[in-house]
Protein backbone atom coordinates (compact mmCIF):
# COMPACT_ATOMS: atom_id res chain seq x y z
CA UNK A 1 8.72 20.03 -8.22
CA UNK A 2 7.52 23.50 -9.42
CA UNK A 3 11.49 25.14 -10.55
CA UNK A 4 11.32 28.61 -11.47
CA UNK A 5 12.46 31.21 -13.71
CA UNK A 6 16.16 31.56 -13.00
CA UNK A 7 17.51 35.41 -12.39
CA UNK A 8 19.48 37.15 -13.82
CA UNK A 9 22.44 36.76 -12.08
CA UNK A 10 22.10 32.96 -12.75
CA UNK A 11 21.03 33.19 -16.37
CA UNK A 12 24.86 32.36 -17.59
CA UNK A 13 24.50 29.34 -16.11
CA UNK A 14 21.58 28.73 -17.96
CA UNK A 15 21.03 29.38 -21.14
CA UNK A 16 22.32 27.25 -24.28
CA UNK A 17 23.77 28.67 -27.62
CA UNK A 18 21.52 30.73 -28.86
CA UNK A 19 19.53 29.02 -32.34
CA UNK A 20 20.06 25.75 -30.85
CA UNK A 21 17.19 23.28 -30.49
CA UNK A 22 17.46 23.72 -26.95
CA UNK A 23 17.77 27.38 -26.64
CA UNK A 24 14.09 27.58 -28.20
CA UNK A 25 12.26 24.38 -25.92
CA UNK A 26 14.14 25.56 -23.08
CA UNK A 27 11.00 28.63 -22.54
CA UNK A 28 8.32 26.51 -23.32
CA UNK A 29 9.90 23.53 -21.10
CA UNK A 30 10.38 25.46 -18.40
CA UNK A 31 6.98 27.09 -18.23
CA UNK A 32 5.31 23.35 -18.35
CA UNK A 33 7.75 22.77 -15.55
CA UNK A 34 6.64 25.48 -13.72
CA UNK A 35 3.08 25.49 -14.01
CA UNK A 36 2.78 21.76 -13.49
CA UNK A 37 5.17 21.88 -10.40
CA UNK A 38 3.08 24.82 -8.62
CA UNK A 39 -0.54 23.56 -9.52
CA UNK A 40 -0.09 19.64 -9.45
CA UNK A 41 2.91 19.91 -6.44
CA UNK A 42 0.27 19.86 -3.51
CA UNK A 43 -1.61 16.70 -5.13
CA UNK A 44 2.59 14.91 -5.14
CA UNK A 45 2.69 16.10 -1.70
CA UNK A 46 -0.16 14.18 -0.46
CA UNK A 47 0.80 11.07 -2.46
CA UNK A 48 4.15 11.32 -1.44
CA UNK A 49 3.71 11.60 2.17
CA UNK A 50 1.23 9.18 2.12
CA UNK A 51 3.32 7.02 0.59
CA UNK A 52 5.84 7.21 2.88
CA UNK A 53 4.12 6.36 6.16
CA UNK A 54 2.76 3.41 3.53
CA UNK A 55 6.25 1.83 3.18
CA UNK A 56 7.19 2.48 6.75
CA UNK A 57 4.03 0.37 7.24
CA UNK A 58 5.00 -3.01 6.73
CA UNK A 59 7.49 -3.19 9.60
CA UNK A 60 5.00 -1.13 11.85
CA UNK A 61 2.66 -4.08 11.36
CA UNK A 62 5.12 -6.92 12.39
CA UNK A 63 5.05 -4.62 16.14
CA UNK A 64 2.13 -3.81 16.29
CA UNK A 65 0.21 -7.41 15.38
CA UNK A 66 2.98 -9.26 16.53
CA UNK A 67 0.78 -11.29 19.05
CA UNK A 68 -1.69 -12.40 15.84
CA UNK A 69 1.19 -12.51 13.35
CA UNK A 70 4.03 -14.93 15.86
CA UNK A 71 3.52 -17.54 18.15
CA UNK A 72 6.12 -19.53 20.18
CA UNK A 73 7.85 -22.55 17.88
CA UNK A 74 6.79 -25.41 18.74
CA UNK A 75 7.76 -29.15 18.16
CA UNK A 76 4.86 -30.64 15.52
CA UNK A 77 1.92 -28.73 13.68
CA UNK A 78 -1.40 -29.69 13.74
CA UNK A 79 -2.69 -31.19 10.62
CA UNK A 80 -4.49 -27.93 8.41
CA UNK A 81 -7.76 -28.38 8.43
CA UNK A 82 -7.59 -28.93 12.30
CA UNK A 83 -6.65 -25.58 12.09
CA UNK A 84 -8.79 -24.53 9.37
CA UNK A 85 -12.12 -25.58 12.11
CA UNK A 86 -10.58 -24.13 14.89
CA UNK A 87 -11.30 -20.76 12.80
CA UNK A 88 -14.30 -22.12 11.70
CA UNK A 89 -15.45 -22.34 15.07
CA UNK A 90 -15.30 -18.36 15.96
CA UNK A 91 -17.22 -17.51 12.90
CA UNK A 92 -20.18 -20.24 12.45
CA UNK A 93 -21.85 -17.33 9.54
CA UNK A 94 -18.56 -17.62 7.91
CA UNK A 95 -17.45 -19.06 4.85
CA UNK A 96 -13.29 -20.15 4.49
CA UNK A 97 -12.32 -18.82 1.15
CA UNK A 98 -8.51 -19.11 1.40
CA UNK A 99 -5.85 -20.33 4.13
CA UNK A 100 -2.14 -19.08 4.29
CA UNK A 101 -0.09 -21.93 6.13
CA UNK A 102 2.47 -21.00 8.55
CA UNK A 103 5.25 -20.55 6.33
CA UNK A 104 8.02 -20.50 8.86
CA UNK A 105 9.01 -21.41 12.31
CA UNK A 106 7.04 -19.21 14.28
CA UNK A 107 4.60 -18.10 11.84
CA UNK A 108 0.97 -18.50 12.53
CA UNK A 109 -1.07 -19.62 9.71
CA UNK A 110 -3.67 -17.67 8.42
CA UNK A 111 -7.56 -18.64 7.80
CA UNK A 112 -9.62 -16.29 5.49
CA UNK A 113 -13.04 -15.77 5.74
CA UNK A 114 -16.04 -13.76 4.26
CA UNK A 115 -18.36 -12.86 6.83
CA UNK A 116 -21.34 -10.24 7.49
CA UNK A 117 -19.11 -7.72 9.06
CA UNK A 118 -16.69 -7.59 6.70
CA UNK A 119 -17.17 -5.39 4.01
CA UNK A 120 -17.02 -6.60 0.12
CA UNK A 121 -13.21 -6.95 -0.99
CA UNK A 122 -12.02 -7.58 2.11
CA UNK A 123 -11.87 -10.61 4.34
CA UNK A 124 -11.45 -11.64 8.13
CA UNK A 125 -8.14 -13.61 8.91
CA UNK A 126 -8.24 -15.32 11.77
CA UNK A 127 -4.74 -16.28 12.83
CA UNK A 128 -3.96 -19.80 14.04
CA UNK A 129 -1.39 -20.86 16.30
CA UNK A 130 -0.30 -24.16 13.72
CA UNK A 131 1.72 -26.09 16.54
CA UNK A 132 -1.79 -25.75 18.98
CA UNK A 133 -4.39 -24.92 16.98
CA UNK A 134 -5.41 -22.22 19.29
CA UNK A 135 -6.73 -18.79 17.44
CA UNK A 136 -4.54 -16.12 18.37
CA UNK A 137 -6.77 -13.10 17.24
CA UNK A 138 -8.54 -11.95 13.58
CA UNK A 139 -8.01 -8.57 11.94
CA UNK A 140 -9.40 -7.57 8.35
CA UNK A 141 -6.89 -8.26 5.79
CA UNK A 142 -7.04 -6.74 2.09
CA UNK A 143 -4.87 -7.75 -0.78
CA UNK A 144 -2.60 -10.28 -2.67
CA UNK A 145 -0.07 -9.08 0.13
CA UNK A 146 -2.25 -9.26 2.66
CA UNK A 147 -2.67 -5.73 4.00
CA UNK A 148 -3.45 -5.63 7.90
CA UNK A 149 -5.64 -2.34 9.20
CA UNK A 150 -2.99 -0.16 9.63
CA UNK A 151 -1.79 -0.49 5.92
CA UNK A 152 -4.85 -1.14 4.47
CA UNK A 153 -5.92 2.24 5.96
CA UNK A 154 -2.49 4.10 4.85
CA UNK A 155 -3.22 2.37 1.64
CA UNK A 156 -6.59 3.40 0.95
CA UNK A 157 -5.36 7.13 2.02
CA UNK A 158 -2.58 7.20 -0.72
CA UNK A 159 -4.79 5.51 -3.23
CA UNK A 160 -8.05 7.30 -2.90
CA UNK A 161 -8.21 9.53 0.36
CA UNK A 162 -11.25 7.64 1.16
CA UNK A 163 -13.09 8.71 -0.79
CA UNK A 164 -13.83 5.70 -3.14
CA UNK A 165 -13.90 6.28 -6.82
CA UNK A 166 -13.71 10.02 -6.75
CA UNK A 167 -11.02 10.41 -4.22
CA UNK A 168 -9.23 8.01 -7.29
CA UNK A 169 -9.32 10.90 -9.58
CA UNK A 170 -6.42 12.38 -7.27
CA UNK A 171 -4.03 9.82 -7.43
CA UNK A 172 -4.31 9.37 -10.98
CA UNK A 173 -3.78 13.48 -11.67
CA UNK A 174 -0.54 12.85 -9.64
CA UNK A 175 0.60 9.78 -11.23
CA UNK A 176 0.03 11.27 -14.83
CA UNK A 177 1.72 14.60 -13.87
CA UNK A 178 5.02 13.11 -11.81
CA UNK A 179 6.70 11.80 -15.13
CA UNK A 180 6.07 14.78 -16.94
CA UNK A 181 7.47 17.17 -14.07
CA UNK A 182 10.12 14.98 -13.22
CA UNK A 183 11.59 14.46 -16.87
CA UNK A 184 10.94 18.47 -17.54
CA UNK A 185 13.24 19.09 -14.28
CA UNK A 186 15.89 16.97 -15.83
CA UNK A 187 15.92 18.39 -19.02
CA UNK A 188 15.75 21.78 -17.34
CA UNK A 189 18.63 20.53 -14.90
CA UNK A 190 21.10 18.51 -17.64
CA UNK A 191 20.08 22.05 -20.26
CA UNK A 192 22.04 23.98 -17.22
CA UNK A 193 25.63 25.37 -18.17
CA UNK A 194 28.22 24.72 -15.18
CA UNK A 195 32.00 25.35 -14.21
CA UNK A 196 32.16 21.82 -12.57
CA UNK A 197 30.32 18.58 -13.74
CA UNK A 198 30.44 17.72 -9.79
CA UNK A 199 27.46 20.59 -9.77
CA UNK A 200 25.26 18.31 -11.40
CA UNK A 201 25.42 15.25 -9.41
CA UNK A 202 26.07 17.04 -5.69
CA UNK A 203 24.61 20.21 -4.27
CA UNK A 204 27.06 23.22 -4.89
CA UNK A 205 29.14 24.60 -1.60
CA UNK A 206 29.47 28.38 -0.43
CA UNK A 207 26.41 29.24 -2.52
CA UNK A 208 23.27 30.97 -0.63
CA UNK A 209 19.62 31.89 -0.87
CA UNK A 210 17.85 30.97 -4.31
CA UNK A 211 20.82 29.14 -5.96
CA UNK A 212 21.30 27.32 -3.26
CA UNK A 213 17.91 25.64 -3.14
CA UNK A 214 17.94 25.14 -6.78
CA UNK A 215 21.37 23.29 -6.58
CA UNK A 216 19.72 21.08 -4.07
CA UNK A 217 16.71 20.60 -5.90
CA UNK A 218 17.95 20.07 -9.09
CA UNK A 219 20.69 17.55 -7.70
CA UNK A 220 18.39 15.33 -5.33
CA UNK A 221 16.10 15.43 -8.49
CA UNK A 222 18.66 13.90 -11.06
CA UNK A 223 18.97 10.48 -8.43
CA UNK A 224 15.25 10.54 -7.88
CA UNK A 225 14.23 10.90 -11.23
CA UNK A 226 14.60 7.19 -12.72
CA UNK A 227 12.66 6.14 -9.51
CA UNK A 228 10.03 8.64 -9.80
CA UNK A 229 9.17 8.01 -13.40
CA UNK A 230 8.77 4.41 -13.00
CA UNK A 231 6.94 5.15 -9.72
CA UNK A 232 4.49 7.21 -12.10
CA UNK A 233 4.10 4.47 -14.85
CA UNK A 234 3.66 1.66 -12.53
CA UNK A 235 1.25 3.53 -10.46
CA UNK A 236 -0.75 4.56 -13.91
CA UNK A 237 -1.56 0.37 -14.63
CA UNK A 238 -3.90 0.37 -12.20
CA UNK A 239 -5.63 3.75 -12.24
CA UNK A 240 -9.42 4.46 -13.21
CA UNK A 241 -8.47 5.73 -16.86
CA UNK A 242 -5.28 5.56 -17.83
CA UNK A 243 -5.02 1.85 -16.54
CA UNK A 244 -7.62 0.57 -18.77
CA UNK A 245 -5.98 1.84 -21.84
CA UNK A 246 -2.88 0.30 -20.47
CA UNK A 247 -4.29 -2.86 -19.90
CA UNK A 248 -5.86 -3.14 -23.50
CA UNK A 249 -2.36 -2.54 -25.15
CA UNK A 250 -1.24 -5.42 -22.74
CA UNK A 251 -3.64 -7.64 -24.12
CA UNK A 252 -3.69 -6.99 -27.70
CA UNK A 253 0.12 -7.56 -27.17
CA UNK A 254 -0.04 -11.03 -26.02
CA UNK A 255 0.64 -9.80 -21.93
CA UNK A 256 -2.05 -10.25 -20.44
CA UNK A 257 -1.27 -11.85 -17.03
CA UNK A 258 -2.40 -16.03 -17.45
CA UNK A 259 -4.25 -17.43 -14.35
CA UNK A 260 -4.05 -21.77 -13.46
CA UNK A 261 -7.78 -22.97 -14.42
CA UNK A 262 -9.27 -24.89 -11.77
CA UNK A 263 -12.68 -25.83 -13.41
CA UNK A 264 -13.80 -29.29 -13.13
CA UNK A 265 -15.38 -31.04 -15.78
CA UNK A 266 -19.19 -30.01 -15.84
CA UNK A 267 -18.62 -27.10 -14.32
CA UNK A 268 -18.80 -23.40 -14.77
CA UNK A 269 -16.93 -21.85 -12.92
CA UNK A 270 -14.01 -19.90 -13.88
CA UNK A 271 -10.83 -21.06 -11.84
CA UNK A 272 -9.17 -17.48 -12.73
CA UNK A 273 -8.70 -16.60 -8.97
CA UNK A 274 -6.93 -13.60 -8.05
CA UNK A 275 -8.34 -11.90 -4.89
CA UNK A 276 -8.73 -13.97 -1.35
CA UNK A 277 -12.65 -15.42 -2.23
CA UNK A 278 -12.41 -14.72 -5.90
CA UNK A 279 -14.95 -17.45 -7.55
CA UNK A 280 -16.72 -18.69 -4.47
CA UNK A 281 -20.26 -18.25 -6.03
CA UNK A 282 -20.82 -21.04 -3.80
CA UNK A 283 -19.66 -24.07 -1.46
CA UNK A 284 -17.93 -26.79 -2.74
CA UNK A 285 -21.21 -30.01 -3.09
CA UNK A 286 -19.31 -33.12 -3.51
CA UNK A 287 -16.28 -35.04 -2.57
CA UNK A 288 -13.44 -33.92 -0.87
CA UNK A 289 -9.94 -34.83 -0.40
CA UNK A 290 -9.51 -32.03 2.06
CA UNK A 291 -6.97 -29.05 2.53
CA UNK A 292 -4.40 -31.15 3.94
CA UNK A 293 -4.63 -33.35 0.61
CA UNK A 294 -4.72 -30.78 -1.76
CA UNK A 295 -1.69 -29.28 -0.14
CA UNK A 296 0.39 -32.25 -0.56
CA UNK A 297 -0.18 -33.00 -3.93
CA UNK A 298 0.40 -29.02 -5.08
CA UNK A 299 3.49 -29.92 -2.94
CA UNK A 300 4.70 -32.77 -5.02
CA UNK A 301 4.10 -30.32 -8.02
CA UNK A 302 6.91 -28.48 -6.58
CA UNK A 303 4.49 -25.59 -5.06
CA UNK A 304 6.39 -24.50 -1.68
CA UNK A 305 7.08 -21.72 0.72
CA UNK A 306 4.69 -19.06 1.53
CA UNK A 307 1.51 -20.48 -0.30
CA UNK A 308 -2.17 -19.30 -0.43
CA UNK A 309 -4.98 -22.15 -0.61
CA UNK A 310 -7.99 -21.32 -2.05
CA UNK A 311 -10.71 -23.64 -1.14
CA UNK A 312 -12.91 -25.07 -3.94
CA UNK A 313 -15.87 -23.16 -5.22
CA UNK A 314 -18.78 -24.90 -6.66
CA UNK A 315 -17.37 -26.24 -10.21
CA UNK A 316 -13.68 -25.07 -9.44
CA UNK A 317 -11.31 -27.10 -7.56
CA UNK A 318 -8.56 -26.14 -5.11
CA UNK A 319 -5.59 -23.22 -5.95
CA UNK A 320 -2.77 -23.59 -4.65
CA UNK A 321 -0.36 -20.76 -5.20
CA UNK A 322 2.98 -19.06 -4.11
CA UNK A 323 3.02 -15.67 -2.80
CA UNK A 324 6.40 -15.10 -2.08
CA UNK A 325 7.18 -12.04 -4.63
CA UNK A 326 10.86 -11.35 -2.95
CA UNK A 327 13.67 -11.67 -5.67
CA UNK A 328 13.62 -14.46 -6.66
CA UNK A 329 10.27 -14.57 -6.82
CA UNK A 330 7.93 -17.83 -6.32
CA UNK A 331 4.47 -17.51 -7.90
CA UNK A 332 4.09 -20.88 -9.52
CA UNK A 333 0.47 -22.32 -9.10
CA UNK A 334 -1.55 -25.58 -9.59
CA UNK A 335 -5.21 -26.43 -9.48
CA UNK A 336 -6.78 -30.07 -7.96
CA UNK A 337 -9.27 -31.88 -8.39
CA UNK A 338 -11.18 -31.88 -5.01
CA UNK A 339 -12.56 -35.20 -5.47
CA UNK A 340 -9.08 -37.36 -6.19
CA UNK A 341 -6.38 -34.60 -5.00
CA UNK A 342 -5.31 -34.75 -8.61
CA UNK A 343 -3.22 -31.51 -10.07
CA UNK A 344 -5.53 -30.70 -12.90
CA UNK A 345 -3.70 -27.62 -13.84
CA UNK A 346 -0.51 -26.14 -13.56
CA UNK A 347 0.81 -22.39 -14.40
CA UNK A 348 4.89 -21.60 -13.82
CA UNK A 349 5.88 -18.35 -13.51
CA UNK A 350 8.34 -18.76 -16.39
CA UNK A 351 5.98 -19.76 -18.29
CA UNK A 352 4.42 -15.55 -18.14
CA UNK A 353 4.39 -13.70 -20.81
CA UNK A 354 7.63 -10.99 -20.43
CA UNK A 355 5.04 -8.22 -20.29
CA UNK A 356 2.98 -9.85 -17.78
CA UNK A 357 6.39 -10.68 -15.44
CA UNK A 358 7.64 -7.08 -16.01
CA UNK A 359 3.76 -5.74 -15.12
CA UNK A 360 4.40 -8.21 -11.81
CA UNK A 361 7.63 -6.77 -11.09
CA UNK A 362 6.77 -3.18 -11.43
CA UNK A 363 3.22 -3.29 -9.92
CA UNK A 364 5.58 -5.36 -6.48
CA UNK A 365 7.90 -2.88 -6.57
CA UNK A 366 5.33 0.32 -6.30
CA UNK A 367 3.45 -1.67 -3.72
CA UNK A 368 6.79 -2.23 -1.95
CA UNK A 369 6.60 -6.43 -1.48
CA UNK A 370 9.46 -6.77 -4.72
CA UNK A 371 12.24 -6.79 -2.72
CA UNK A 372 11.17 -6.85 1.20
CA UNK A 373 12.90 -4.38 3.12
CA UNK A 374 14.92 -2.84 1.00
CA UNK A 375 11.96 -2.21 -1.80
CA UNK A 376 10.33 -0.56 1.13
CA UNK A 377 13.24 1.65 2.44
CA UNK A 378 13.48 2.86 -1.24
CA UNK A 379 9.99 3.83 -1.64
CA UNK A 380 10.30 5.45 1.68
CA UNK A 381 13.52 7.51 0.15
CA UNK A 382 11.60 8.24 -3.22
CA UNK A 383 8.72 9.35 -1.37
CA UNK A 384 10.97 11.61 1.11
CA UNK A 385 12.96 13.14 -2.06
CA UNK A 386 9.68 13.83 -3.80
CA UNK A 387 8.78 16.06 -0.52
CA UNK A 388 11.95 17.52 -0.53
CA UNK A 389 11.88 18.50 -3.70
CA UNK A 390 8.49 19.98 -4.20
CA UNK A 391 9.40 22.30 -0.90
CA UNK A 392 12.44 23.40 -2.40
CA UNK A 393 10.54 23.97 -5.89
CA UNK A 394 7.81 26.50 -3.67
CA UNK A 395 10.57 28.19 -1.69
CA UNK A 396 12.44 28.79 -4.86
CA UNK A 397 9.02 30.88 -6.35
CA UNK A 398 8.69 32.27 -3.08
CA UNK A 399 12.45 33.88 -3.27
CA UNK A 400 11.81 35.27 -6.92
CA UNK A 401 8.83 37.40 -5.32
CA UNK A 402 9.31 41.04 -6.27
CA UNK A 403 9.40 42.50 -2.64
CA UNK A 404 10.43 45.89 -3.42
CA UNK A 405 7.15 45.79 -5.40
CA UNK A 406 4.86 44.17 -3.11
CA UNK A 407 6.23 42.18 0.25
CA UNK A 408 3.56 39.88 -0.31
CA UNK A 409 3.59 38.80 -3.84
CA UNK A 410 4.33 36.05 -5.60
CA UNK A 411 7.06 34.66 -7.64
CA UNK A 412 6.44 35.19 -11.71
CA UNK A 413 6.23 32.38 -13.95
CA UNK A 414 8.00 32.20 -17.90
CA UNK A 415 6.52 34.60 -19.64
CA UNK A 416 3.54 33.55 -22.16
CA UNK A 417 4.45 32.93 -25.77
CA UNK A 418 6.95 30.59 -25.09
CA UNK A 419 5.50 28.13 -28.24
CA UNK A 420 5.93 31.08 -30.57
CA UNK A 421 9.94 30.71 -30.38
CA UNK A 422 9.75 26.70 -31.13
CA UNK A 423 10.64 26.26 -35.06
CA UNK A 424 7.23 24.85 -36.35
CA UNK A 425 8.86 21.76 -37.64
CA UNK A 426 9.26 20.74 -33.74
CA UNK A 427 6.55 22.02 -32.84
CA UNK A 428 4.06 20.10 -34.72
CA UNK A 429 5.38 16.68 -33.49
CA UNK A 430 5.34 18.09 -30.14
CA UNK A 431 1.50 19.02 -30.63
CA UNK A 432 0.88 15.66 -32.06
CA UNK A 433 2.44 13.70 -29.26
CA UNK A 434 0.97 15.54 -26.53
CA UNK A 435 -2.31 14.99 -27.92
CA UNK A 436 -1.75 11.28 -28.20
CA UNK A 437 -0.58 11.17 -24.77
CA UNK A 438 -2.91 13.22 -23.76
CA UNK A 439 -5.81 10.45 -25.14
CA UNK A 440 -4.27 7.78 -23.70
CA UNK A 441 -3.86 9.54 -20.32
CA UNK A 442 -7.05 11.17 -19.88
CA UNK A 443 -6.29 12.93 -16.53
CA UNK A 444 -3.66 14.36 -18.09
CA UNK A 445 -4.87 15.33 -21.20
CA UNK A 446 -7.81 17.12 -19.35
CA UNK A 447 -5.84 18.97 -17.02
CA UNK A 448 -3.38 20.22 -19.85
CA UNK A 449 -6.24 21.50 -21.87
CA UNK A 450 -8.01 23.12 -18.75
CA UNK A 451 -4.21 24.51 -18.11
CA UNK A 452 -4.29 26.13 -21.68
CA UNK A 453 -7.57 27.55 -21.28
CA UNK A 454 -7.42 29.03 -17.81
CA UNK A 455 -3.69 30.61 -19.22
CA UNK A 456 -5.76 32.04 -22.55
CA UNK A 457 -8.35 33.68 -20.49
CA UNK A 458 -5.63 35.21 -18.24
CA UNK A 459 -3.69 36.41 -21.31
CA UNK A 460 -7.17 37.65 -22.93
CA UNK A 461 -7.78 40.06 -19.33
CA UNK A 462 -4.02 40.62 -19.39
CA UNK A 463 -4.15 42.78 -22.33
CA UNK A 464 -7.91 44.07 -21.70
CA UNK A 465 -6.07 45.82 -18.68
CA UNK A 466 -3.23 46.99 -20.71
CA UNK A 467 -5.70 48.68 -23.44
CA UNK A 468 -7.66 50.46 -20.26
């Protein structure tokens, strides 16, 4: 959201009361602002639009796999694990890590699997007609949400480009840049002086050219802002860096997020499943009540709705957890004993630390499964203001270009020196909170300090020029 130096023409508008706090951060905001906005913009761009066609994704799914994902309602379902060996039977090399029952009328139930083809963190879910048994097709599926190709692809494009760990590196500059632009653009946008308080909240009328692209931006940019801020800190709990700082603060306050255990006595094996075929070092040796079984009794725990089984692992017993995340959400889980169909375990979702719910809530919301539809049709408007407004941010430094000067230049950027006018009693704390942040957000932290740098060296040749 690169916003430029205002003109002068504009400048009333602008400017504070000259000694206030304000009047002297204003320069030094302004040039972050700008500098951020026109170097990190195109890196928002991709993540944005990327983003969008992400959230537009889950209802492009339910067309386009509608034959796997609905079958025709019958009168009785099958018993499970009929269904369970009916996938089975299509993949003989496969092992079933997890089953998703049909979960409403019309809903085919879904059978995971691990397989040679499928590549590691992913699985093959074969789809089951549950009134028939009959398999109605297999796709890969990826996730807690259970990501079909087409968003697992749109997925992997806003989260890494596909590139694997270094494409990460982009989406992690992005998310530890789009707080810092967006709050700068508020404080640049609230810092404004204006005839009519309606100018803040609503583009201005009768205004043209430059002005009128900033009104736009700087409006659209006040309702985005809360949304694109949390976007940013929800998206940093799970990046390369920044996310395992995050994660240790979680822990060493008491929020880390608790998982049911599901080990059996004698055995090893940590029941802390979180992925489809997370713990299956091996096949379950043993007794077995079966899937149908172990259902019922995580059932009579109170354990309904849309529901993941994981099938036992050697030393672990069954999971069986709820995956409906809607508001309100339903992720209680229980563990069984494979060998009696006894709950062993149980974990409510009450019972979560408030960190580790509010880490669930925002992590749902980014991924856009919080709230259904309308979680997704808000990403899908964050994502389309975010494009809007970096646009607006270029075409405003393309309208400050000097073209009496030279038709193809650029717009300038605050002038350097901006620091100097901040009284050193801010300034300090400033220094020593960017640095902190700066630690704790590596990407960010390196990119400011290759920022500084680069803008040094410029300065340096600057005035080598101007002594020539």
């Amino acid at each position: 959201m690169a916003i430029d130096v205002p003109t002068q023409t504009d400048e009333s508008e602008t400017t504070t009361a000259p000694g206030s706090t304000w009047s002297a951060l204003r320069p030094l905001v302004l040039r972050m602002h700008f500098y951020a906005g026109l170097l990190i913009a195109p890196l928002l761009l991709v993540a944005a639009t990327s983003g969008l066609l992400y959230s537009l994704s889950f209802q492009a799914e339910k067309i386009l796999y509608s034959d796997e994902l609905t079958v025709p309602v019958g009168d009785r379902a099958v018993p499970l694990s009929a269904q369970v060996d009916a996938a089975r039977k299509t993949h003989p090399d496969g092992t079933v890590t997890a089953v998703w029952p049909s979960y409403e009328d019309g809903a085919t139930t879904r059978v995971l699997m691990t397989t040679p083809d499928v590549e590691e963190g992913k699985s093959l879910a074969v789809f089951v007609d549950p009134y028939t048994a009959d398999v109605r097709g297999e796709l890969t599926s990826f996730g807690g949400s259970g990501a079909l190709p087409l968003r697992t692809w749109l997925d992997e494009l806003h989260r890494d480009l596909h590139l694997g760990d270094l494409g990460r590196n982009y989406s992690e500059m992005a998310a530890s840049w789009l707080w810092i632009v967006a709050l700068g653009g508020l404080l640049l946008w609230l810092g404004r002086r204006r005839n009519a308080k309606r100018a803040l909240f609503v583009p201005e009328r009768g205004v043209k050219g430059r002005r009128r692209t900033l009104s736009w931006h700087g409006s659209v940019g006040l309702w985005a802002v809360t949304g694109l801020v949390l976007l940013s800190a929800t998206g940093l709990t799970w990046s390369r860096y920044a996310g395992e700082n995050i994660g240790a603060v979680q822990d060493q306050l008491g929020g880390a997020t608790p998982t049911v255990s599901a080990t059996l006595e004698g055995g090893g094996t940590d029941g802390g499943h979180e992925g489809h075929g997370s713990g299956h070092t091996g096949a379950h040796q043993g007794a077995d009540v079966g899937v149908d079984k172990a259902l019922a009794s995580a059932r009579a725990a109170g354990i309904d709705g849309k529901m993941s089984v994981i099938l036992p692992a050697e030393g672990s017993g069954y999971i069986v957890k709820e995956t409906d995340a809607k508001f309100p959400v339903h992720l209680d889980s229980v563990a069984v004993d494979p060998k009696d169909g006894k709950v062993i375990d149980e974990l409510r979702f009450a019972d979560y630390p408030l960190l580790a719910k509010l880490t669930r809530f925002g992590i749902d919301a980014h991924t856009g499964v919080f709230l259904g539809l309308v979680n997704q049709l808000a990403l899908a408007a964050l994502a389309l203001a975010l494009i809007l407004l970096i646009l607006w941010g270029y075409r405003m430094w393309w309208l400050r270009r000097p073209t009496k000067e030279r038709k193809l230049s650029a717009g300038r950027p605050m002038p350097r020196g901006a620091w100097r006018k901040v009284p050193i009693t801010l300034l300090l704390p400033i220094a020593a909170v960017t640095a902190a942040i700066g630690w704790f957000v590596p990407m960010l932290g390196i990119s400011l300090l290759v920022f500084l740098v680069v803008d040094l060296a410029m300065a340096g040749v600057a005035r080598a020029r101007s002594r020539a």
